[in-house]
Protein backbone atom coordinates (compact mmCIF):
# COMPACT_ATOMS: atom_id res chain seq x y z
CA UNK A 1 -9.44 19.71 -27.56
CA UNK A 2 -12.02 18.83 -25.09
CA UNK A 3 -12.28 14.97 -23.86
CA UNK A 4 -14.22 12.61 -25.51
CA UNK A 5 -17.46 11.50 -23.80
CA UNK A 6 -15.68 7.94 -24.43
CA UNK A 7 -12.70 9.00 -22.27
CA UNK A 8 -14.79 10.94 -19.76
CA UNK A 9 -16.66 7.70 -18.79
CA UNK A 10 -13.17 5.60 -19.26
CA UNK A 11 -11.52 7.71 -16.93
CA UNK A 12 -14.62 7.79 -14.42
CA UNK A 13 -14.57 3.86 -14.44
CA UNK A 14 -11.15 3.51 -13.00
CA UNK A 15 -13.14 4.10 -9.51
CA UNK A 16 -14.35 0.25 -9.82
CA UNK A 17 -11.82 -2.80 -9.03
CA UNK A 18 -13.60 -4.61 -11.67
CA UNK A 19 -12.83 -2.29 -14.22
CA UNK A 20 -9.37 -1.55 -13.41
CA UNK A 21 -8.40 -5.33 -13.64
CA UNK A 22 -10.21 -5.18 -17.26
CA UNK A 23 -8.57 -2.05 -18.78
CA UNK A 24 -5.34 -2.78 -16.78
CA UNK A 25 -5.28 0.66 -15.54
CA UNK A 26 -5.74 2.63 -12.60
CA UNK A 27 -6.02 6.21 -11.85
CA UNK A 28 -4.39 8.76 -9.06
CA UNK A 29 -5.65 11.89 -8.39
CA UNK A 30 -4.17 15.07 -6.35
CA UNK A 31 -1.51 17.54 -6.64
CA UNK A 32 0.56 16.06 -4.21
CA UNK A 33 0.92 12.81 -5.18
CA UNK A 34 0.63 13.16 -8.84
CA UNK A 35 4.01 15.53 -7.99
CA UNK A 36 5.77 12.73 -6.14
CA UNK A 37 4.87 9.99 -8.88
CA UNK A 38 5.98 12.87 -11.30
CA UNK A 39 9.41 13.46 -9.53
CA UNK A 40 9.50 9.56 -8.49
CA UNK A 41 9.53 9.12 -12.52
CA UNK A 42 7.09 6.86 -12.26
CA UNK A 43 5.70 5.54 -15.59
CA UNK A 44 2.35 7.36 -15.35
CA UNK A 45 1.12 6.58 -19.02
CA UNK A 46 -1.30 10.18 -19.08
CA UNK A 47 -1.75 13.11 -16.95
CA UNK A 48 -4.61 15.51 -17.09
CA UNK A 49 -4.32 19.31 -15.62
CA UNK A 50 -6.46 22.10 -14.82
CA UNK A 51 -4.25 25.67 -15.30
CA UNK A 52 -4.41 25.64 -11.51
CA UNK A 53 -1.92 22.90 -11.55
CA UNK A 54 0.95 24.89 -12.75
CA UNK A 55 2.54 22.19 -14.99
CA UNK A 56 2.53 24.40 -17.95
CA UNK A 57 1.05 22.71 -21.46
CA UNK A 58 4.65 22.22 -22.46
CA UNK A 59 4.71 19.31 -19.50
CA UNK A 60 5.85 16.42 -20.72
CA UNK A 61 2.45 13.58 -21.89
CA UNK A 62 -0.05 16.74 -20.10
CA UNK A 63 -3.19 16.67 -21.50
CA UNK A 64 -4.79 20.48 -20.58
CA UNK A 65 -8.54 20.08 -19.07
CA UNK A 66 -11.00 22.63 -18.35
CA UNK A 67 -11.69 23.08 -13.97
CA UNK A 68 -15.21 21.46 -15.81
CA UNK A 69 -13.67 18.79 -17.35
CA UNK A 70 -11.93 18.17 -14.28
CA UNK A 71 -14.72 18.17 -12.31
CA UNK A 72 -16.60 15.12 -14.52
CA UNK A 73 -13.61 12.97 -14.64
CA UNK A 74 -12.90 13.45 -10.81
CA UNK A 75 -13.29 11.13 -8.17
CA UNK A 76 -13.47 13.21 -5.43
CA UNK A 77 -16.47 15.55 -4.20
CA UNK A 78 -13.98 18.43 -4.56
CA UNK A 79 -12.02 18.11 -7.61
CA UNK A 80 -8.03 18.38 -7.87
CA UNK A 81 -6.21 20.36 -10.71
CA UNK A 82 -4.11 16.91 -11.48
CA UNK A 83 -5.09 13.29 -12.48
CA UNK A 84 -3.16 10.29 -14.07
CA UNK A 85 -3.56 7.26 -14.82
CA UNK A 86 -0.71 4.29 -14.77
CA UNK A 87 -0.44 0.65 -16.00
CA UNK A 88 -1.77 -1.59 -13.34
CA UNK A 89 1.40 -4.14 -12.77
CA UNK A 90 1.13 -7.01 -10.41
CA UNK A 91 3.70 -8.81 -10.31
CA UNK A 92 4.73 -11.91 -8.74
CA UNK A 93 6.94 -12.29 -5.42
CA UNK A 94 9.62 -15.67 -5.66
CA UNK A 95 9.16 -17.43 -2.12
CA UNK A 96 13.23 -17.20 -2.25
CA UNK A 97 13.04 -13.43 -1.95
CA UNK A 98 12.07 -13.59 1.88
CA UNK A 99 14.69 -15.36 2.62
CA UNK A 100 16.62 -12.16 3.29
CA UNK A 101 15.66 -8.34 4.09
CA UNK A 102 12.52 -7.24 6.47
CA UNK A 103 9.01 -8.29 4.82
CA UNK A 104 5.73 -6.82 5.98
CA UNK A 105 2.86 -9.40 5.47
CA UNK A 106 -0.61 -7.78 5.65
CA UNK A 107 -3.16 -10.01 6.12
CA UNK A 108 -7.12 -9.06 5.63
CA UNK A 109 -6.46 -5.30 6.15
CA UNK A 110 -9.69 -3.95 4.09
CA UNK A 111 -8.96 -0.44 5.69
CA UNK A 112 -7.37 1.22 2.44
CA UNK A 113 -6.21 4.43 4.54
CA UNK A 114 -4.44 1.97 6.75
CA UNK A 115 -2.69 -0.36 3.81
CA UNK A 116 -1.76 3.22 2.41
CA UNK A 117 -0.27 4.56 6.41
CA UNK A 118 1.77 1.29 6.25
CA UNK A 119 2.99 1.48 2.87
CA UNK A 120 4.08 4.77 4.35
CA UNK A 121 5.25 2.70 7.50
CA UNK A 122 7.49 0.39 5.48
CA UNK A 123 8.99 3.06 3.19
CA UNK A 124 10.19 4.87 6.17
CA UNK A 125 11.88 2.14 7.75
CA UNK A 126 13.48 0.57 4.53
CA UNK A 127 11.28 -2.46 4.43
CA UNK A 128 12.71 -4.27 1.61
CA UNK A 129 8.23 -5.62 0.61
CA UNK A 130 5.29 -5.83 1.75
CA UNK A 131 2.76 -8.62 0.62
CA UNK A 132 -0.69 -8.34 0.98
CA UNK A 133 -3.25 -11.36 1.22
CA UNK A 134 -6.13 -10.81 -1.75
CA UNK A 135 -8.73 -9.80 0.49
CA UNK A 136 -6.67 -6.92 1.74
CA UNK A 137 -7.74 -3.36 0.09
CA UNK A 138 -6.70 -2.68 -3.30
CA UNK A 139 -3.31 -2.02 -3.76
CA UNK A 140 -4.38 0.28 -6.67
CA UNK A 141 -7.52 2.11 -5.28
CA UNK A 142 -7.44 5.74 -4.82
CA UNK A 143 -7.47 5.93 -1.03
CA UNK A 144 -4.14 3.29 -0.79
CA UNK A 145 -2.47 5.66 -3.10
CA UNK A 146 -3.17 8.99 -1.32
CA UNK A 147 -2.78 7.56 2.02
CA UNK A 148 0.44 6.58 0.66
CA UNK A 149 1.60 10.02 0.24
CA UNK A 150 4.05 8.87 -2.66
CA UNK A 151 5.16 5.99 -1.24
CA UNK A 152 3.35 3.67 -3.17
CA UNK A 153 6.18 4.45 -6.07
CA UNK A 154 9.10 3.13 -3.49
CA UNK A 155 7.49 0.25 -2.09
CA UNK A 156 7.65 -3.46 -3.69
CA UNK A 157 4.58 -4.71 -2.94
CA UNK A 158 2.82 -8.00 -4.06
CA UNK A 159 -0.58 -9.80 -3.67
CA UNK A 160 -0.03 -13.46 -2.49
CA UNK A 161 -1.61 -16.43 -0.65
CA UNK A 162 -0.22 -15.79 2.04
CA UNK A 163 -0.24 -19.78 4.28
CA UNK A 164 1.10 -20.57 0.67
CA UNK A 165 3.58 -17.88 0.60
CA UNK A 166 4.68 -18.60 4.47
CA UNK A 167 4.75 -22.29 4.04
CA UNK A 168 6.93 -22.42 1.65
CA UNK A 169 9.61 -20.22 3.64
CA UNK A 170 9.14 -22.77 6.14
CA UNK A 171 11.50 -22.52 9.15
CA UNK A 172 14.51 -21.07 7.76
CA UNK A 173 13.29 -17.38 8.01
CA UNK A 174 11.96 -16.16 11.46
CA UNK A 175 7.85 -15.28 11.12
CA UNK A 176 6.88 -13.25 14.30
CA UNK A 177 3.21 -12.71 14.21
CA UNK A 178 1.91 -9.28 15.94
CA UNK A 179 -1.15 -10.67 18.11
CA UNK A 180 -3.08 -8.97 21.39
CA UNK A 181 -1.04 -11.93 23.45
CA UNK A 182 2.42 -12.82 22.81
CA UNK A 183 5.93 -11.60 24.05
CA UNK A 184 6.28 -8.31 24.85
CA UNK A 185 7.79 -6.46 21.37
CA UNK A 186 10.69 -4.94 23.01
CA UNK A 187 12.22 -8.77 23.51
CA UNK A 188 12.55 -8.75 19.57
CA UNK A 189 15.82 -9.34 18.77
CA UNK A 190 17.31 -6.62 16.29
CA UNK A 191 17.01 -7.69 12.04
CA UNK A 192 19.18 -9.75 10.99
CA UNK A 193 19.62 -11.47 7.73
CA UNK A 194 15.85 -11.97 7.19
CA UNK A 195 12.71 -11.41 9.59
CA UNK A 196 8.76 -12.02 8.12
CA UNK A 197 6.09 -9.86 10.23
CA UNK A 198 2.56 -10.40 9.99
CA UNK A 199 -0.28 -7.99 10.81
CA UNK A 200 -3.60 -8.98 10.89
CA UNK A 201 -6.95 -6.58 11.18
CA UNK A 202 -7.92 -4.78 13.77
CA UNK A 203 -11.33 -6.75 14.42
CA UNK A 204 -9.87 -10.30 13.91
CA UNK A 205 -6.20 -10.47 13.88
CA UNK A 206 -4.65 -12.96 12.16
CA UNK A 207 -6.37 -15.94 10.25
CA UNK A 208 -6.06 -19.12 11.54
CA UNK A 209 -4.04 -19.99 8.54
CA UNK A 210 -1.90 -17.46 8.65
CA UNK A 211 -1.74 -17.96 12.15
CA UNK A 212 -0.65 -21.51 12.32
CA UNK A 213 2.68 -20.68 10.07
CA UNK A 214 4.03 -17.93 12.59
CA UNK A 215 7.16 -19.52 14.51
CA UNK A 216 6.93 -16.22 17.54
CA UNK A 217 4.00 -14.42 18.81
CA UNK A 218 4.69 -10.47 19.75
CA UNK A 219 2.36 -8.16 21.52
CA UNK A 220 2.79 -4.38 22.51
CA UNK A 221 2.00 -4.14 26.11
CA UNK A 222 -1.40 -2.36 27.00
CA UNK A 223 -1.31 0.12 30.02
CA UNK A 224 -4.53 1.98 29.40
CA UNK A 225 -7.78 0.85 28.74
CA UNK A 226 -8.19 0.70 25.09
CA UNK A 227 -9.48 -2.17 22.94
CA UNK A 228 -7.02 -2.15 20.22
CA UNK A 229 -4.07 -0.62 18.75
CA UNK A 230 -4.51 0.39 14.87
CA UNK A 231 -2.75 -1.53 12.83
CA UNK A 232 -0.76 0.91 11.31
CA UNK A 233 0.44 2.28 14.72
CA UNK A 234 1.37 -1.08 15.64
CA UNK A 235 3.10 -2.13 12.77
CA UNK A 236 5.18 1.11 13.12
CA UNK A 237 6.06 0.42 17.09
CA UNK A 238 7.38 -3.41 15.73
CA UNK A 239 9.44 -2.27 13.04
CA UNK A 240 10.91 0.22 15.36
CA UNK A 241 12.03 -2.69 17.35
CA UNK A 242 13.11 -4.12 14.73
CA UNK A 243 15.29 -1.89 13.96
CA UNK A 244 16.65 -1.33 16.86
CA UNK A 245 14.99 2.22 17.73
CA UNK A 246 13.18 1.64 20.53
């Protein structure tokens, strides 16, 4: 049956914030990552395939679509043979859960390949969150999700305030704060029962907010001549430390 010109341009809106937040809803597209979320058994609430996609119309909640179908209700310039769309959850991180495990704080990181690369990041080194300040990139936008390469299903991550969120930890849990001065990285001690690290953007760094609750400063030396470091790379050099890997 084909789609309804009312689903067509519900499906289509899921490309706006705005209108993800409304409908509660947000929408993944790719065969890649529609596979992980698939074998992840993530609750993907309808999935929408082109023949090409090799599900078979005895899939489990697969709604068949025409490669033209597919095409209108894409987001991409060149289409995919898969698309879902989920329930858009945010939930809400306790203050008392940072008290233990490794938490990656992201603060201002509008980059939504990067948030996605260190969702990635934290997944691969068993970060037990990551929370993201609200002006970061959305957690639920298409190019978080695919940059996430699957990850996005394994990660706990939560939207916070984050001077709120880091205030209220106070001194009990160490805060190191990743800046372009600071200790060199590789005098991190290894984790131990609980360690908060902050990134900040590539342009600014850390806001002065955020700033002002960090207990340590870390840098990774520079021996070359560029700029920066991206965030993502630099974020995976610290948790390396942190783990005791380098």
């Amino acid at each position: 049956m084909p789609l309804s010109k009312a689903a067509l341009s519900r499906l289509r809106s899921l490309n706006e914030k705005k209108q993800r937040e409304d409908l509660g809803l947000f929408v993944v597209e790719g065969e890649k990552v529609v596979k992980e979320l698939l074998a992840a058994a993530y609750p993907l609430l309808e999935i929408y395939a082109t023949p090409e996609a090799g599900l078979g119309p005895n899939h489990a909640r697969v709604e068949p679509v025409t490669v033209e179908e597919m095409a209108r209700i894409s987001h991409f310039p060149n289409p995919s043979s898969l698309l879902a769309v989920g329930r858009l959850v945010r939930p809400t991180l306790d203050p008392a859960e940072l008290q233990s495990g490794f938490t990656l704080v992201l603060d201002c990181i509008q980059d939504p390949g990067n948030v996605g690369t260190l969702l990635r990041i934290a997944d691969w080194f068993g970060i037990d969150r990551v929370v993201l300040s609200p002006d970061c990139a959305d957690l639920f936008s298409q190019k978080v999700i695919n940059a996430s390469m699957g990850s996005f299903s394994r990660v706990r991550a939560f939207s916070a305030s984050l001077p709120e969120l880091l205030s209220a930890v106070g001194k009990t849990v160490p805060v190191y704060g990743c800046e372009l001065v600071g200790e060199p990285v590789a005098s991190l001690p290894r984790l131990g029962s609980g360690a908060i690290v902050a990134m900040g953007s590539e342009g600014r760094g850390l806001s002065p907010a955020v700033a002002a609750c960090v207990g340590r400063r870390v840098t990774i030396p520079r021996f070359g001549q560029a700029e920066s470091l991206n965030v993502a790379v630099a974020a995976g050099i610290v948790c390396a430390h942190l783990r005791g890997l380098a």
